[in-house]
Protein backbone atom coordinates (compact mmCIF):
# COMPACT_ATOMS: atom_id res chain seq x y z
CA UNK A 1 108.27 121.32 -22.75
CA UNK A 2 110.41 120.96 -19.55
CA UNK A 3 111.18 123.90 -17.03
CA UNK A 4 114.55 124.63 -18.51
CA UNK A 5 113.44 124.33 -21.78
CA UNK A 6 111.24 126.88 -21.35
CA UNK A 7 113.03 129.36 -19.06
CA UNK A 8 115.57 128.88 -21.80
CA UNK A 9 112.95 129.60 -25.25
CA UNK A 10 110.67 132.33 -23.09
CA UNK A 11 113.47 134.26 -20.53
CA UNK A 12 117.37 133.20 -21.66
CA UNK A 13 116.99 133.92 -25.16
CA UNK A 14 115.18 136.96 -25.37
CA UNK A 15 117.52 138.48 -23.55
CA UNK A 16 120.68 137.14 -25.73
CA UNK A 17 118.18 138.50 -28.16
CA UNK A 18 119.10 141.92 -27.24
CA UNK A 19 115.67 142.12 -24.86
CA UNK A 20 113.02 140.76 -26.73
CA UNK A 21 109.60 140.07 -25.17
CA UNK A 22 106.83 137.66 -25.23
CA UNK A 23 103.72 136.92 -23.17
CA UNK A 24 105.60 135.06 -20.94
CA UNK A 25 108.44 136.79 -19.61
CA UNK A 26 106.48 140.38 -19.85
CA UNK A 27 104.20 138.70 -17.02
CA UNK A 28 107.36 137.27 -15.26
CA UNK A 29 109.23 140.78 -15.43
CA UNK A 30 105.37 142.38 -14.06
CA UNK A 31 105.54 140.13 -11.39
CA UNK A 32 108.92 141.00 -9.88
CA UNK A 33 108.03 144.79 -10.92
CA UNK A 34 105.10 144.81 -8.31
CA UNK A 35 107.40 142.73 -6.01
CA UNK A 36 110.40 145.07 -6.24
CA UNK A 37 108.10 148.49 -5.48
CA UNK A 38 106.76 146.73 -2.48
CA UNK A 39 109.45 146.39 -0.93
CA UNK A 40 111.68 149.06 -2.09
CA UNK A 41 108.95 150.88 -0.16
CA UNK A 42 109.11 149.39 2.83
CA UNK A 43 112.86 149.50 2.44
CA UNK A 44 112.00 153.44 2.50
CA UNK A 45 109.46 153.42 5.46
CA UNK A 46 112.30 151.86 7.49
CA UNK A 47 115.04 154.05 6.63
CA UNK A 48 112.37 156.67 7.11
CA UNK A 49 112.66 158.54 3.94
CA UNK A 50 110.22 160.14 2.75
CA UNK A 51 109.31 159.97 -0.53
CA UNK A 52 108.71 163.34 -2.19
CA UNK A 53 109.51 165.85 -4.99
CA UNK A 54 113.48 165.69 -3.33
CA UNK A 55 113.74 161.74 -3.20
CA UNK A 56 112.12 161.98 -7.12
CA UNK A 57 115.18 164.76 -8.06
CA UNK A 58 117.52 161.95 -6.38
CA UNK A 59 116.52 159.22 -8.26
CA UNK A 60 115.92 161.30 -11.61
CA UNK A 61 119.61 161.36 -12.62
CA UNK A 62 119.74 156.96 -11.90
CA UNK A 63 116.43 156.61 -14.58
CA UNK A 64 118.83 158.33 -17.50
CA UNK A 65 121.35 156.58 -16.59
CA UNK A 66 119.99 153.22 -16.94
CA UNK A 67 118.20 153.95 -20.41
CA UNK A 68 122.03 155.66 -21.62
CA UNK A 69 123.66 152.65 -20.34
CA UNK A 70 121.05 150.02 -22.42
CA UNK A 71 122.19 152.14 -25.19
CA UNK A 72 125.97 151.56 -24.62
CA UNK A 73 124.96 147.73 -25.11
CA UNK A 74 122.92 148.88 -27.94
CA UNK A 75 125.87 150.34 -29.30
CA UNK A 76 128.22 147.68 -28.26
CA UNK A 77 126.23 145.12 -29.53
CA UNK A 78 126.09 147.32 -33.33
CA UNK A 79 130.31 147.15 -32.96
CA UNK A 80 130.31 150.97 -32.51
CA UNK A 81 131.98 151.57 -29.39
CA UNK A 82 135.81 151.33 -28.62
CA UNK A 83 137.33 147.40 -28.49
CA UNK A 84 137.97 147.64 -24.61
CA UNK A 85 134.49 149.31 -24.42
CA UNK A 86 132.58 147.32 -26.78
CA UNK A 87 133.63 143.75 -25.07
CA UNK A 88 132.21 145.20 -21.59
CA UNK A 89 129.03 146.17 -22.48
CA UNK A 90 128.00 143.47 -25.20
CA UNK A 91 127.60 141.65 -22.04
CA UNK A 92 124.06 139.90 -21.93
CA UNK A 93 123.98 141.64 -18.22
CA UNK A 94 122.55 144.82 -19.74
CA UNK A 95 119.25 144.09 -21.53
CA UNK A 96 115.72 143.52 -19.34
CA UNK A 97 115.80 142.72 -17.08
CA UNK A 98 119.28 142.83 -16.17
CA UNK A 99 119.43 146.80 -16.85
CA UNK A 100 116.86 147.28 -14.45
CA UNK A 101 118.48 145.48 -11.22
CA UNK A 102 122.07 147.13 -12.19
CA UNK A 103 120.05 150.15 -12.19
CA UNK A 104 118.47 149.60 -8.79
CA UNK A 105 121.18 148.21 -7.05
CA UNK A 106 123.10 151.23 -8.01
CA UNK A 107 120.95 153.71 -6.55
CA UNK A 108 120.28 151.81 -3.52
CA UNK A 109 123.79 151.53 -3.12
CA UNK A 110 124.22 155.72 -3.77
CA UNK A 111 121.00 155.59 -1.48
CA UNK A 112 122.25 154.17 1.87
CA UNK A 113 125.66 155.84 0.90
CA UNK A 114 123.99 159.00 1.12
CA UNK A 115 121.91 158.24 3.59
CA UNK A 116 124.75 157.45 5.83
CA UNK A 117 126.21 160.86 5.23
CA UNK A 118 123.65 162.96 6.05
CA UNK A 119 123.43 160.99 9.05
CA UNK A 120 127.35 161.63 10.32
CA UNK A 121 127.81 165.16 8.62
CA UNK A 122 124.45 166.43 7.81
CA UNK A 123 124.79 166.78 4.35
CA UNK A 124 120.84 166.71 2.54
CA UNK A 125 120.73 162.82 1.46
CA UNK A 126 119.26 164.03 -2.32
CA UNK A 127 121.58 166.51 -2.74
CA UNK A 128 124.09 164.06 -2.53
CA UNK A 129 122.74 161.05 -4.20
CA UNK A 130 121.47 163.35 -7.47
CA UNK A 131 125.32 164.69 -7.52
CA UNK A 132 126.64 161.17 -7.60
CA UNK A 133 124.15 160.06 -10.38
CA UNK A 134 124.79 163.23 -12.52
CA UNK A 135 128.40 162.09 -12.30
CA UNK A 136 127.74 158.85 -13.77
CA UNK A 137 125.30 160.11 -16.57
CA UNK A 138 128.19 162.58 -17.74
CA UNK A 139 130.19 159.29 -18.20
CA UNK A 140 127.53 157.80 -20.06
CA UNK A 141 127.00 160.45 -22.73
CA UNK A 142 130.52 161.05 -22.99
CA UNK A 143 130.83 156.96 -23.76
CA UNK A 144 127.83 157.11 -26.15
CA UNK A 145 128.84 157.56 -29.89
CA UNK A 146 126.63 160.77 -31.00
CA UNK A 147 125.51 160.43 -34.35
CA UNK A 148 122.81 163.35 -34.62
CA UNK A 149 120.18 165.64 -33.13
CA UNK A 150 117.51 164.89 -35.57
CA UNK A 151 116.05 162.20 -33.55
CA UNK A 152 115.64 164.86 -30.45
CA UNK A 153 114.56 168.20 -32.22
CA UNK A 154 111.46 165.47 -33.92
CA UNK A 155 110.65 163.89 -30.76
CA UNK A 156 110.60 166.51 -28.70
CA UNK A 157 108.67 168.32 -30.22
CA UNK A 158 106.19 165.86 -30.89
CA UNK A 159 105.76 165.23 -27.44
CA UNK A 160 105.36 168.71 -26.93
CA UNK A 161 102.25 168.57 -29.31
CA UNK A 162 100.83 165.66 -27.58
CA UNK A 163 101.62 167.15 -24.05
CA UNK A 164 100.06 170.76 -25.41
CA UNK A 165 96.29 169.01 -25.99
CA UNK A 166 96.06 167.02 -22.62
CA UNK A 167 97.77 170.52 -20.52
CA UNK A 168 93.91 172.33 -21.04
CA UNK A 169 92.80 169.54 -18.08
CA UNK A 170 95.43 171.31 -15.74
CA UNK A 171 93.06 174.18 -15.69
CA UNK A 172 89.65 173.05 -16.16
CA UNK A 173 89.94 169.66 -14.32
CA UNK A 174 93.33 169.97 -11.86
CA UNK A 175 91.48 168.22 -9.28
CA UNK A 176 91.18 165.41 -11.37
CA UNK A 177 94.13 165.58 -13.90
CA UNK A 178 97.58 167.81 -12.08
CA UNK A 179 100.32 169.51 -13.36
CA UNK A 180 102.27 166.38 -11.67
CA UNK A 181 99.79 163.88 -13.76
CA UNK A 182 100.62 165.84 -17.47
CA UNK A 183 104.15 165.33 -16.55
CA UNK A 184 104.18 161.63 -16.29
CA UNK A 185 101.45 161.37 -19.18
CA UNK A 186 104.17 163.02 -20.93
CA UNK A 187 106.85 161.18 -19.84
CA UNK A 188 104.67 158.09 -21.78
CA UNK A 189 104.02 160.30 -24.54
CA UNK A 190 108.03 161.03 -25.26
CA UNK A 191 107.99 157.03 -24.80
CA UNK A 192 105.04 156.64 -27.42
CA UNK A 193 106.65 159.44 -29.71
CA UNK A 194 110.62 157.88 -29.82
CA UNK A 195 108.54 154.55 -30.94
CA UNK A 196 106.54 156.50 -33.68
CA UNK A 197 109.26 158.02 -35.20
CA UNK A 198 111.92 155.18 -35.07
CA UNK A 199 109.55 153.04 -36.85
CA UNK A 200 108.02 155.15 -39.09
CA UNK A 201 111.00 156.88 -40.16
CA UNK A 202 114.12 155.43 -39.05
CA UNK A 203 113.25 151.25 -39.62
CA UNK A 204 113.22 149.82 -36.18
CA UNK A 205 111.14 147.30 -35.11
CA UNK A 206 109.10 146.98 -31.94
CA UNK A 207 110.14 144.66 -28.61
CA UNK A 208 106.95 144.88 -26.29
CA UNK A 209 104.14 142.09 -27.01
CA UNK A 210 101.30 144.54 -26.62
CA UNK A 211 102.59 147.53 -28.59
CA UNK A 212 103.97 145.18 -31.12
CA UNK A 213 100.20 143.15 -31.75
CA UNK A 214 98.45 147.04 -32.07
CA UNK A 215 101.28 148.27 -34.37
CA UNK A 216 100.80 145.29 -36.94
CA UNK A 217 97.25 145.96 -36.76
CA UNK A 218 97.26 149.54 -37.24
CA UNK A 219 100.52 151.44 -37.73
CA UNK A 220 103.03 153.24 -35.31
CA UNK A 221 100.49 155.90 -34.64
CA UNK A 222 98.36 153.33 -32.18
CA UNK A 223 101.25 154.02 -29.59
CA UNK A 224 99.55 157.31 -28.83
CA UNK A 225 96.11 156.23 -28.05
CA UNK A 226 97.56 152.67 -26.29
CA UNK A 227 99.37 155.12 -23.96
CA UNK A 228 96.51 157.09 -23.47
CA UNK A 229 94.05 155.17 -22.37
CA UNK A 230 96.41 152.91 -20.61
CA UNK A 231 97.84 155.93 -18.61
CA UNK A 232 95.31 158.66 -18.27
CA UNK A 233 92.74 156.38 -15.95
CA UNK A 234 95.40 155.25 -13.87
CA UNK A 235 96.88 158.78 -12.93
CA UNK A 236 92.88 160.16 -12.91
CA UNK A 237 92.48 157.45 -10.08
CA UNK A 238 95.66 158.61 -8.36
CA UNK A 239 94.13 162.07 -8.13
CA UNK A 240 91.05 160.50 -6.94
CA UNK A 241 92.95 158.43 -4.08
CA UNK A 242 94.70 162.25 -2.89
CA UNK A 243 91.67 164.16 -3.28
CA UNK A 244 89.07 161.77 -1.48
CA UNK A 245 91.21 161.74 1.95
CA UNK A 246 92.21 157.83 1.48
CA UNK A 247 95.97 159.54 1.07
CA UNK A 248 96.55 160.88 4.10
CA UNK A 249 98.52 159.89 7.05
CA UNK A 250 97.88 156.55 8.20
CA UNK A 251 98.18 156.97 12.26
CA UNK A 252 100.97 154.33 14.03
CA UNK A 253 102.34 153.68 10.80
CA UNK A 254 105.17 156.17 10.35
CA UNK A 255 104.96 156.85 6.63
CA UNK A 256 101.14 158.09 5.10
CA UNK A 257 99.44 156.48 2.60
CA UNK A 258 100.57 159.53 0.38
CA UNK A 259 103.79 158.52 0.14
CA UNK A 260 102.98 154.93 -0.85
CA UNK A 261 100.74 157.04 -3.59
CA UNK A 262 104.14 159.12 -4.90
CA UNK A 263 105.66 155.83 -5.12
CA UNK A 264 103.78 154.40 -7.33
CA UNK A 265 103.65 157.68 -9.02
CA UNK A 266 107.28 157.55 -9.53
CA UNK A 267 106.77 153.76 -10.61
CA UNK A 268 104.64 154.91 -13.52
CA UNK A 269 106.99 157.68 -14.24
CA UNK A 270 109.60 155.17 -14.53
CA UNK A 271 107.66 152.93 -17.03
CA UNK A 272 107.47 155.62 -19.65
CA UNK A 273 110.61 157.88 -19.15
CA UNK A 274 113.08 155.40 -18.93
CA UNK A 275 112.49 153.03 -22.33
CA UNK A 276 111.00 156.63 -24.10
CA UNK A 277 114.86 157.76 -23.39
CA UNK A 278 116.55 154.61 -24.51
CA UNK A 279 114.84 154.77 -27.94
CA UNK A 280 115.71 158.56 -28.36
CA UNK A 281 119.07 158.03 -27.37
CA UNK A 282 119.29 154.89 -29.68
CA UNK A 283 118.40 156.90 -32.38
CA UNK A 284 120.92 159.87 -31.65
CA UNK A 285 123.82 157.32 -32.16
CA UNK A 286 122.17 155.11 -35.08
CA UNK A 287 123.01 152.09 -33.04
């Protein structure tokens, strides 16, 4: 197989596929992943912002806004939208992982916008940025055609169960397992939840290799444990990196090591809230 007969079988069509994935472009799409949060952070560390619990409100409102806008090409793609509507986002720009660098470019953009004003007028950058993206995530759900609330009340409040078991390590274990750790497990769980119930009730079909291999095997129900014991080592050695010292400031370097750690935090964060909110969107407007 030539190169551009594969880039064309493995990456091109996939995504004119409406995002499908395979072995090979899920590696590809890793790849850049890693690439992209190395040097987003060291995009930060020069711009010397520091990346805590106000730059993670900023950036909240652009991670909804992504997954609502996949689901306008969702929609768009089903015929559902409005003509003028519909022919702008059928656009193959919007599945993975063209949703993802529209995404980013658009909060860097509101980023160094933001930025610049707090420079001139003093204005708090996040206050700003989070007030731009709420903007654009109004437009969004106003776009999206609502079909019902079913979808949210069930996963919800199945997340809620799943969330309600691991929040008991909070208290007995926080050094290990933090309030900040169940939020992000549960931001995978609401991910492994919207999957459960639109396949096992609502007839769609899983896009993600791995998922997809474990759900054939065993049901919709294996999304729970995948995410489990994918996600629950990874933010138990997160807590281990804070609470052993290896966190802290890193002399001569300007940012500390703890901010490279709430990166990644955020990264993971990312990786479950933003596809868990496509899929429950998706299934709120039965596109």
């Amino acid at each position: 197989m030539d190169p551009m007969q594969f880039l064309q079988q493995h990456f091109i069509a996939p995504i004119l596929g409406n995002g499908w994935f395979n072995p090979y472009n899920t590696a590809g799409y890793a790849i850049l992943l890693v690439i992209g949060v190395w040097y987003v952070y060291k995009l930060l560390v020069g711009k010397k912002v520091k990346i805590d619990f106000r730059f993670f409100l900023a950036v909240l409102p652009f991670i909804f806004w992504g997954s609502s806008t996949r689901v306008l090409h969702d929609a768009a793609v089903a015929g559902a939208l409005p003509p003028g509507l519909n022919a702008f986002y059928i656009a193959p720009v919007f599945p993975t992982p063209g949703s993802y660098f529209i995404t980013f470019g658009l909060a860097l953009a509101a980023l160094l916008a933001s930025l610049l004003v707090e420079r001139h007028l003093g204005f708090p950058y996040w206050k700003l940025m989070a007030s731009a993206g709420t903007v654009l995530c109004i437009a969004n759900i106003i776009m999206i055609p609502w079909v019902t609330i079913v979808p949210l009340v069930l996963i919800l409040g199945l997340t809620a169960l799943w969330t309600a078991l691991f929040y008991p390590l909070t208290r007995i274990l926080p050094e290990h397992f933090s309030t900040v750790s169940l939020g992000i497990l549960s931001a995978h769980l609401l991910d492994a939840s919207a999957t459960f119930i639109a396949l096992s009730m609502f007839g769609y079909v899983e896009q993600h290799v791995l998922p997809r291999l474990l759900i054939d095997l065993v049901g919709p129900i294996s999304m729970f444990p995948l995410k489990i014991l994918f996600i629950v080592p990874v933010l138990v050695i997160m807590e281990h990196y804070t609470m052993s010292g290896k966190g802290g400031a890193s002399p001569g370097k300007g940012m500390s090591g703890l901010h490279f750690r709430n990166m990644l935090l955020i990264t993971v964060l990312i990786l479950g809230l933003a596809p868990g909110l496509r899929d429950l969107l998706r299934l709120m407007a039965m596109v």
